[in-house]
N, C-alpha and C. Protein backbone atom coordinates (compact mmCIF):
# COMPACT_ATOMS: atom_id res chain seq x y z
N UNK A 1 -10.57 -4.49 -1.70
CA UNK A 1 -10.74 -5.64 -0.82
C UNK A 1 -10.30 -5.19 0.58
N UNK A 2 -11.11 -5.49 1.47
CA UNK A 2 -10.50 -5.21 3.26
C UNK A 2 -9.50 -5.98 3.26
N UNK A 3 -9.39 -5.84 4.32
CA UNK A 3 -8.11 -6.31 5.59
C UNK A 3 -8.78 -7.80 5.63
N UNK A 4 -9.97 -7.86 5.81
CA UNK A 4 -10.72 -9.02 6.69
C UNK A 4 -10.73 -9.97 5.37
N UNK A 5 -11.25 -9.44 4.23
CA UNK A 5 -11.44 -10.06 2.86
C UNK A 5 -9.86 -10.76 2.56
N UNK A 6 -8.98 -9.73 2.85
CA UNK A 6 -7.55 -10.71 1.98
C UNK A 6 -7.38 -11.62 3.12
N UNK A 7 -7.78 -11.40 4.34
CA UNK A 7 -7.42 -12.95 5.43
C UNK A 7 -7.91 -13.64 5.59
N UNK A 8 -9.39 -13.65 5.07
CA UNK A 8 -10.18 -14.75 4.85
C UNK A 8 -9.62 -15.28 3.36
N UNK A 9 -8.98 -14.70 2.16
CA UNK A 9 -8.61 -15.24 1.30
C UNK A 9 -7.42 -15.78 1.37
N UNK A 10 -6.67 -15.62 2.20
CA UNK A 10 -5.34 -15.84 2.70
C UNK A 10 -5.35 -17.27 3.15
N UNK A 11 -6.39 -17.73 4.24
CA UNK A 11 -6.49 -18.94 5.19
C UNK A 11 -7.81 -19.94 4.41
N UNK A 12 -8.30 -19.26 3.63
CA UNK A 12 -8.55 -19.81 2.39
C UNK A 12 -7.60 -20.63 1.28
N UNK A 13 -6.61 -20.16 1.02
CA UNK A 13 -5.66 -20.60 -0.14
C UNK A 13 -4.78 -21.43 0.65
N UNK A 14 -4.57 -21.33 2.12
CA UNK A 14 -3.48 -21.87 2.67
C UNK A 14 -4.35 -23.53 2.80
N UNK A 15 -5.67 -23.23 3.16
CA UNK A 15 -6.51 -24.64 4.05
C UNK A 15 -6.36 -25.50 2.96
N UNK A 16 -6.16 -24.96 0.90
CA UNK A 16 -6.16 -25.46 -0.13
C UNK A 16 -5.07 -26.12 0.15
N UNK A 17 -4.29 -25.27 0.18
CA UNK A 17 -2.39 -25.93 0.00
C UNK A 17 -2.46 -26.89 1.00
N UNK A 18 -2.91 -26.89 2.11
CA UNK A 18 -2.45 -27.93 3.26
C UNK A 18 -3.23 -29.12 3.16
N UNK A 19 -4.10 -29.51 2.15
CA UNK A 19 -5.08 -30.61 1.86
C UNK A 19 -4.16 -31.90 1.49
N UNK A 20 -4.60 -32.59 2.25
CA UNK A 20 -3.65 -33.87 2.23
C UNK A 20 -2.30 -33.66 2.83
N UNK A 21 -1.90 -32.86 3.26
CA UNK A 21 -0.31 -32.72 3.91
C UNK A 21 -0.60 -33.59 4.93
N UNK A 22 0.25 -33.97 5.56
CA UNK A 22 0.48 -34.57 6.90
C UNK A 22 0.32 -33.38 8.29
N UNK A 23 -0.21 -34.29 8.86
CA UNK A 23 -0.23 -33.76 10.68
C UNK A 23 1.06 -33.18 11.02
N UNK A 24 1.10 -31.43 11.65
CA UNK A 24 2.58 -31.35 12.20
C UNK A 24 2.98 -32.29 13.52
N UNK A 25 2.13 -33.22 14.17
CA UNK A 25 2.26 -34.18 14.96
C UNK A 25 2.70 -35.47 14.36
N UNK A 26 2.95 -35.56 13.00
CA UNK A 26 3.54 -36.77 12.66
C UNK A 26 4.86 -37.26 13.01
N UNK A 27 5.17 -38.70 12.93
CA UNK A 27 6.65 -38.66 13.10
C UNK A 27 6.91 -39.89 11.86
N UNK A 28 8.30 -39.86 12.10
CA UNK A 28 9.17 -41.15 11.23
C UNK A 28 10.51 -41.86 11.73
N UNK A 29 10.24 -43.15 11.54
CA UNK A 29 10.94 -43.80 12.22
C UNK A 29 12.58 -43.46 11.86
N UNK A 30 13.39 -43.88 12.35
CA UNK A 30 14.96 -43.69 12.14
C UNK A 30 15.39 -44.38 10.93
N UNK A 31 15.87 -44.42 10.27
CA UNK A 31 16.30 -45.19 8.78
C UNK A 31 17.29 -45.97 9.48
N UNK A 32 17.52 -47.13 8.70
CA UNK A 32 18.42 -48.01 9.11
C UNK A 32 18.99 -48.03 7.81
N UNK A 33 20.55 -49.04 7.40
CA UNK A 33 20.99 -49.69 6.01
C UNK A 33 19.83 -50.54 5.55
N UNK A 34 18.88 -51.18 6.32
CA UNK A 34 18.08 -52.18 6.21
C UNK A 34 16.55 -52.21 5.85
N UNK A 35 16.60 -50.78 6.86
CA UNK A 35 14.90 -50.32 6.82
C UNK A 35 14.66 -48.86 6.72
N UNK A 36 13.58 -48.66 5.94
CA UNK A 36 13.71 -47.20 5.14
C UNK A 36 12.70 -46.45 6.76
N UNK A 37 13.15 -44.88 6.62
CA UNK A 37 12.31 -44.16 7.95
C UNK A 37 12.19 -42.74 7.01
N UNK A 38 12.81 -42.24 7.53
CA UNK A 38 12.84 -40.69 7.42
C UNK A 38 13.17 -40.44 5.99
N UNK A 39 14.51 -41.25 5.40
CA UNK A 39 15.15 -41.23 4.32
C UNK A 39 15.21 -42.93 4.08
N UNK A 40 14.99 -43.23 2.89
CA UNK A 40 15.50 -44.48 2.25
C UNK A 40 16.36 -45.64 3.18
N UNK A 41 16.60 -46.71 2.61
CA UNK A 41 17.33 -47.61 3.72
C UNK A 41 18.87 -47.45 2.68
N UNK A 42 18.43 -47.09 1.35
CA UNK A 42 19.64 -47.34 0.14
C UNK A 42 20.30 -45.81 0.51
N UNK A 43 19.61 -44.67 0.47
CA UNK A 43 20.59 -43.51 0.96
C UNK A 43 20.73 -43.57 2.49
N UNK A 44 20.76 -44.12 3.43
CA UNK A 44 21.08 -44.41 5.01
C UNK A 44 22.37 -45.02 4.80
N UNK A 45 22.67 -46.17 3.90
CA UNK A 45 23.60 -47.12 3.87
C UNK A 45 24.47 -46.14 2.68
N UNK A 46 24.26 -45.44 1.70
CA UNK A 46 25.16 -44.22 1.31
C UNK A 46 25.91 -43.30 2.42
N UNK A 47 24.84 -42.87 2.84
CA UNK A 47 25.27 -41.98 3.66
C UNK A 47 25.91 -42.45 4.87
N UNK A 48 26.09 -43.03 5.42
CA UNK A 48 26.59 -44.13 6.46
C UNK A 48 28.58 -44.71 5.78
N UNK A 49 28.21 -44.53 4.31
CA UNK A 49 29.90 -44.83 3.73
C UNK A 49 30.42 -43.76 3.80
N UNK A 50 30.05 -42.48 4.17
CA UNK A 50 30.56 -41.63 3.49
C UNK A 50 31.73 -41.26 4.56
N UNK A 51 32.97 -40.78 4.06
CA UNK A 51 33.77 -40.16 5.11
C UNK A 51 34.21 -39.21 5.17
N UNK A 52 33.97 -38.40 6.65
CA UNK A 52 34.28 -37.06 6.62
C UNK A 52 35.40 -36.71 7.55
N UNK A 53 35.87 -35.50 6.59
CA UNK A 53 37.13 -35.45 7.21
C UNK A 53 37.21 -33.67 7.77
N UNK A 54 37.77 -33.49 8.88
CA UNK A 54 37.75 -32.08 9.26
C UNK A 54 38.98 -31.95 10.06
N UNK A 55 39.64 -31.12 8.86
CA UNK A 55 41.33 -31.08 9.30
C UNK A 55 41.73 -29.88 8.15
N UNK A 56 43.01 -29.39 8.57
CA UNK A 56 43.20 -27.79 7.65
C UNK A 56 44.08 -28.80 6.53
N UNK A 57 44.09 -29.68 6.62
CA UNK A 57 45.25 -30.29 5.48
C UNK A 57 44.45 -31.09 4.50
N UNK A 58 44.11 -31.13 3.19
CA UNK A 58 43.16 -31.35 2.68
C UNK A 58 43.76 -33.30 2.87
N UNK A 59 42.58 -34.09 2.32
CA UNK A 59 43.22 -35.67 2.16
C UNK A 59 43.98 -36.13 1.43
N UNK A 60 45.48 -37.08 1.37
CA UNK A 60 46.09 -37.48 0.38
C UNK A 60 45.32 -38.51 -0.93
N UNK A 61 44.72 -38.82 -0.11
CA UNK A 61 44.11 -39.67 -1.51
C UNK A 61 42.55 -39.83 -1.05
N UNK A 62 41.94 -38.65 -1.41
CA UNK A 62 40.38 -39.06 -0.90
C UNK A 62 39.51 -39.76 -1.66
N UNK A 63 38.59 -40.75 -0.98
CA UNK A 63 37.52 -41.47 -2.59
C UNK A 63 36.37 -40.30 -3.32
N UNK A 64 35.85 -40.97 -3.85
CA UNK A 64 35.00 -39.98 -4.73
C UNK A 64 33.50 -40.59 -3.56
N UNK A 65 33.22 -38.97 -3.52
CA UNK A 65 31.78 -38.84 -2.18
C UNK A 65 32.37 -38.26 -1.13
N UNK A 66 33.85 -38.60 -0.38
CA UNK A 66 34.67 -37.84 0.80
C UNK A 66 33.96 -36.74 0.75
N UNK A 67 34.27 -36.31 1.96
CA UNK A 67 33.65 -34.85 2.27
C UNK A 67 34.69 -34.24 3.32
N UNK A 68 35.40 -33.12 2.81
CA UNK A 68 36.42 -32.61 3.84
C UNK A 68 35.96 -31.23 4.04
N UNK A 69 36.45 -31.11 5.26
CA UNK A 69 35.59 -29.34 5.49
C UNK A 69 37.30 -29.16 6.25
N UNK A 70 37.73 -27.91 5.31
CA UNK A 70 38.37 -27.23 5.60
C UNK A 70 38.80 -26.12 6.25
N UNK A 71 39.42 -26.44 7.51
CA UNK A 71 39.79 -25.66 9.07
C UNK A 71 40.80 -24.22 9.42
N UNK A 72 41.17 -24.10 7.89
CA UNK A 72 41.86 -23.38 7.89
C UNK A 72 41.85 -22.18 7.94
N UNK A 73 40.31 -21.86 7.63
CA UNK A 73 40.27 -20.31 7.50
C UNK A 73 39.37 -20.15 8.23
């Protein structure tokens, strides 16, 4: 097979894969707790509880989901 043959088979298989994808000009709105965009309105309002903590001392009593990023090293 040429050079020319595997890149015509190449942009061939890709034009397959990209059938029905979206426009790289698309957009999506911002998620709210309320109204779904990019991500869900139910993981916006998850993610929106969550608390993060960034300190070398880990938390005394963290909830379950906390997220601490540790400064220490």
């Amino acid at each position: 097979m040429t050079l020319q043959e595997r890149l015509t088979a190449l942009a061939t298989a890709i034009g397959v894969d990209m059938k029905g994808k979206a426009a790289s000009t698309h957009g999506h709105a911002n998620a709210t707790p309320s109204v779904a965009g990019f991500m869900s309105a139910g993981d916006k309002a998850k993610l929106d509880a969550l608390t993060i903590t960034v300190s070398a001392t880990a938390p005394a009593n963290p909830n379950i989901g906390d997220l601490w990023v540790d400064t220490s090293t």
